[in-house]
N, C-alpha and C. Protein backbone atom coordinates (compact mmCIF):
# COMPACT_ATOMS: atom_id res chain seq x y z
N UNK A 1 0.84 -1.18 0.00
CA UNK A 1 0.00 0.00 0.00
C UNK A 1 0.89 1.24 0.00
N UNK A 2 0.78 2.20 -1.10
CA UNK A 2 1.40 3.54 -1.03
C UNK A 2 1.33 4.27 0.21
N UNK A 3 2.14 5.01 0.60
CA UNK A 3 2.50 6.39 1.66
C UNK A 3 2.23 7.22 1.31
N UNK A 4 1.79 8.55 1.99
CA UNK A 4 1.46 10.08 1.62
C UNK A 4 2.22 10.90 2.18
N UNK A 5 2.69 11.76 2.05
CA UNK A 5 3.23 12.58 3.05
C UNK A 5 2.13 14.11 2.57
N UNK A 6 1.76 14.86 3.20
CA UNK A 6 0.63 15.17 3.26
C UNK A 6 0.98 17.01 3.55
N UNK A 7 0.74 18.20 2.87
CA UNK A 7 1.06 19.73 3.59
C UNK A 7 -0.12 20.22 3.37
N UNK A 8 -0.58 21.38 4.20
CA UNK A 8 -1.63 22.50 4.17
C UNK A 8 -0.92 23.63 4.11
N UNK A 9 -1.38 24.42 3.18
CA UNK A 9 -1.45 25.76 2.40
C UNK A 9 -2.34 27.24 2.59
N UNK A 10 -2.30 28.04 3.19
CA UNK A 10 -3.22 29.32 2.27
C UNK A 10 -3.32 29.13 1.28
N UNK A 11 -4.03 29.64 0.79
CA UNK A 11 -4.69 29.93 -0.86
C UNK A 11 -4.73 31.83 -0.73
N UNK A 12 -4.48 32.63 -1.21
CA UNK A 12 -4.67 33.92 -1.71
C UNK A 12 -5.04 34.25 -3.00
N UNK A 13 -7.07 34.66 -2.68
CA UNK A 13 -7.73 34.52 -3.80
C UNK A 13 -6.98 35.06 -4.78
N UNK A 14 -6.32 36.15 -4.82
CA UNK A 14 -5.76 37.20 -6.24
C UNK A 14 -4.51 36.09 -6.44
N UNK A 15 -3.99 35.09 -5.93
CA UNK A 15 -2.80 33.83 -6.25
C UNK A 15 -3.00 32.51 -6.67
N UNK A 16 -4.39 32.44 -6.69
CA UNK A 16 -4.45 30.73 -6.54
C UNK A 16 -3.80 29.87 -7.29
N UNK A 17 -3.96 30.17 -8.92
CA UNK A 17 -3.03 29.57 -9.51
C UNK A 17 -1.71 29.19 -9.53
N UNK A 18 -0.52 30.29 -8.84
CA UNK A 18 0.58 30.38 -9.24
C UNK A 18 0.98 29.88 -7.75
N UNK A 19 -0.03 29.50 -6.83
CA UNK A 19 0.46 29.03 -5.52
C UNK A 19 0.24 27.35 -5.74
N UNK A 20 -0.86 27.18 -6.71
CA UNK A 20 -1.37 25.67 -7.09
C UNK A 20 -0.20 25.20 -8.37
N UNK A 21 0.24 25.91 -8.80
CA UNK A 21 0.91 25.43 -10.00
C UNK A 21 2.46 25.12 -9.24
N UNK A 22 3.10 26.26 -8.71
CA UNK A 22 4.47 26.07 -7.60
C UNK A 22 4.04 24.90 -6.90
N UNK A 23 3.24 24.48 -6.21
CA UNK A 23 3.30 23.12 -5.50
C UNK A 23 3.00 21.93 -6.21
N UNK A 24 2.24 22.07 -7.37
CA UNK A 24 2.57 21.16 -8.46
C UNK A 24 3.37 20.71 -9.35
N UNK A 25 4.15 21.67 -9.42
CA UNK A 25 5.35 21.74 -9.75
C UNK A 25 6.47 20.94 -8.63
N UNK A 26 6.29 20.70 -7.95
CA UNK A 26 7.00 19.84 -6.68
C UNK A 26 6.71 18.55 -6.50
N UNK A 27 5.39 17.99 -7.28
CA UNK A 27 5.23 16.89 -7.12
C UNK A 27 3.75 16.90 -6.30
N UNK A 28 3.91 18.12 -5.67
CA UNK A 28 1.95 17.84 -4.63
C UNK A 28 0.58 18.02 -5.73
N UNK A 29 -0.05 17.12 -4.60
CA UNK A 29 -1.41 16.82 -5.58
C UNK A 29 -2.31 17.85 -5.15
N UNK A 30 -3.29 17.87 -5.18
CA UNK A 30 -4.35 19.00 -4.44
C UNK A 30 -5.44 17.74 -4.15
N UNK A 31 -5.35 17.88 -2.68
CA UNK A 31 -7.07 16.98 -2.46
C UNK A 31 -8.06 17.58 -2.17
N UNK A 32 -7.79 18.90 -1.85
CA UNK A 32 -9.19 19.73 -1.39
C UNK A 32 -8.88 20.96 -0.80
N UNK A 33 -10.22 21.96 -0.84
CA UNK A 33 -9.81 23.42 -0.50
C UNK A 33 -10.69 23.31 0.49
N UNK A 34 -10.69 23.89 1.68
CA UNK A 34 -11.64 24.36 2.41
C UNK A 34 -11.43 25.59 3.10
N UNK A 35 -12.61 26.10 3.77
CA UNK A 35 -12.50 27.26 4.10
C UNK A 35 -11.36 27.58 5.29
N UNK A 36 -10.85 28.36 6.19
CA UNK A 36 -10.25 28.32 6.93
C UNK A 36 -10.86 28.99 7.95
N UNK A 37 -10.63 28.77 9.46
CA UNK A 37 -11.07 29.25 10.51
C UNK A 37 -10.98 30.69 10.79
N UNK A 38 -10.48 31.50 9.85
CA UNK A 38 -10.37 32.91 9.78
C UNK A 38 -11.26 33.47 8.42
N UNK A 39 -11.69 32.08 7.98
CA UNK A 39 -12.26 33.01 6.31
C UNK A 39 -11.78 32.66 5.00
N UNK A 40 -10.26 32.41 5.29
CA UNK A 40 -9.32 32.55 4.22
C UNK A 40 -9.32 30.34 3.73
N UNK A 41 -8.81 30.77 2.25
CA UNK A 41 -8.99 29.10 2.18
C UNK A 41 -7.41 28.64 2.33
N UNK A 42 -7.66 27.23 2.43
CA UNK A 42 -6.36 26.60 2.79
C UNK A 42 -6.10 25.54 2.02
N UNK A 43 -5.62 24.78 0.82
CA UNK A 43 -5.26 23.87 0.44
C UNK A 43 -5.25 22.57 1.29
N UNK A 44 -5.52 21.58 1.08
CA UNK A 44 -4.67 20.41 1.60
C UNK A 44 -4.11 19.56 0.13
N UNK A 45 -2.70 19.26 0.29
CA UNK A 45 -2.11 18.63 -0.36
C UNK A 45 -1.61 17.18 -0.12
N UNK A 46 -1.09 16.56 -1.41
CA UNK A 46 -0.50 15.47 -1.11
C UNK A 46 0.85 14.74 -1.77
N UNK A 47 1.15 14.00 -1.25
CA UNK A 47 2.24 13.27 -2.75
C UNK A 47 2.77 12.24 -2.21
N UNK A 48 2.99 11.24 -2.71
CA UNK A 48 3.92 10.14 -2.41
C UNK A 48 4.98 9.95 -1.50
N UNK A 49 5.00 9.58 -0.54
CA UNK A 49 6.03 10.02 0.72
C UNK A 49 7.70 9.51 0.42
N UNK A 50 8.58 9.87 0.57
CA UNK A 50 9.98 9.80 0.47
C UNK A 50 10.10 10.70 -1.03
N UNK A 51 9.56 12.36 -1.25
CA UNK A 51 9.76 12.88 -2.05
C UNK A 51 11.06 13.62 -1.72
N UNK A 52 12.17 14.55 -2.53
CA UNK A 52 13.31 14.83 -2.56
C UNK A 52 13.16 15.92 -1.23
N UNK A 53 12.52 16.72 -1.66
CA UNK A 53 12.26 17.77 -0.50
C UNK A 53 11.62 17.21 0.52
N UNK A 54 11.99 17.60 1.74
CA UNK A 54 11.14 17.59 3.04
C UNK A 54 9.92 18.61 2.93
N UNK A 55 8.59 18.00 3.31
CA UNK A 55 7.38 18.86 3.50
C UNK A 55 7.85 20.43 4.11
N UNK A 56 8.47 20.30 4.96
CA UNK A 56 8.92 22.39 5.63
C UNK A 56 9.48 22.80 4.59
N UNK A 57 10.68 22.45 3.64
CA UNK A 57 11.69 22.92 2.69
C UNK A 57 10.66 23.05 1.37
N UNK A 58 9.68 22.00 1.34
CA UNK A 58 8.69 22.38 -0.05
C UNK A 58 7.91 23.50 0.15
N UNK A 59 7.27 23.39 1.30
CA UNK A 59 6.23 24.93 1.71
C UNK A 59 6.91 26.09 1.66
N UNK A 60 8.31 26.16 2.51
CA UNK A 60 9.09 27.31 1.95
C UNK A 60 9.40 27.87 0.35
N UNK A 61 9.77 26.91 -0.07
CA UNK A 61 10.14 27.01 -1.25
C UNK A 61 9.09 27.31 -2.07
N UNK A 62 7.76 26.57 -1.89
CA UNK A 62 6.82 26.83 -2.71
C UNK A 62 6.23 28.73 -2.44
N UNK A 63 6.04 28.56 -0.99
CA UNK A 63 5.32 29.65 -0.75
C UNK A 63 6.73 31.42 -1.64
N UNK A 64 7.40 30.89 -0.96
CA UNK A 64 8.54 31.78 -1.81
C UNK A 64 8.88 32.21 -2.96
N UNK A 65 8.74 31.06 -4.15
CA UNK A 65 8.39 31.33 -5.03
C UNK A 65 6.86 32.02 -6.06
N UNK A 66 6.01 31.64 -5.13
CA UNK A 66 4.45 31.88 -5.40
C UNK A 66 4.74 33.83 -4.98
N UNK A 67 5.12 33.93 -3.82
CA UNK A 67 5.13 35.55 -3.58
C UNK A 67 6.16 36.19 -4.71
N UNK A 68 6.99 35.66 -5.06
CA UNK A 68 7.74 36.28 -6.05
C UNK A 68 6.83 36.77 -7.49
N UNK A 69 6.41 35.01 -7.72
CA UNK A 69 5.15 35.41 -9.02
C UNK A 69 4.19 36.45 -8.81
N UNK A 70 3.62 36.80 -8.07
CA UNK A 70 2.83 37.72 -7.01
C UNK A 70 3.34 39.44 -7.82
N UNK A 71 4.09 39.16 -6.81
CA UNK A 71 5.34 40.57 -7.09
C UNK A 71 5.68 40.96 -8.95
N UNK A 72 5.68 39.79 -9.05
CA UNK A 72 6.46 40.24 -10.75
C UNK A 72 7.57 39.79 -10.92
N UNK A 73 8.21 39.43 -9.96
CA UNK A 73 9.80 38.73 -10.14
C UNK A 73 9.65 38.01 -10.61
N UNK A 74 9.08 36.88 -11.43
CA UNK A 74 9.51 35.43 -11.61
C UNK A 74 9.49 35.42 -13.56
């Protein structure tokens, strides 16, 4: 039976794409959006567990790059 290793996300309505595409780009799946306890939505993700990156080093990386696209840098 396969492994998951499993991250949760913000979503920033004016980002969604380029925050969904950066973590797809990593290998994460999207299993579902839901709302978040403040309002705001939150991703839950997934992917096959023993991926190259560690789950903290992908969220960084992802979220880092997503604010860059944001900005205009990328």
């Amino acid at each position: 039976m396969p492994t998951w290793e499993y991250v949760t996300t913000p979503l920033l309505i004016h980002n969604t794409a380029a925050i969904l595409n950066t973590w797809g780009s990593k290998g994460w799946e999207l299993v579902q959006v839901v709302q978040g306890p403040e309002g705001g939505l939150v991703a839950y993700l997934k992917r096959p567990a023993g991926g190259t990156d560690s789950s903290a080093q992908a969220g960084l990386a992802a979220a880092a790059q997503a604010a860059q696209k944001f900005e205009g840098n990328a």
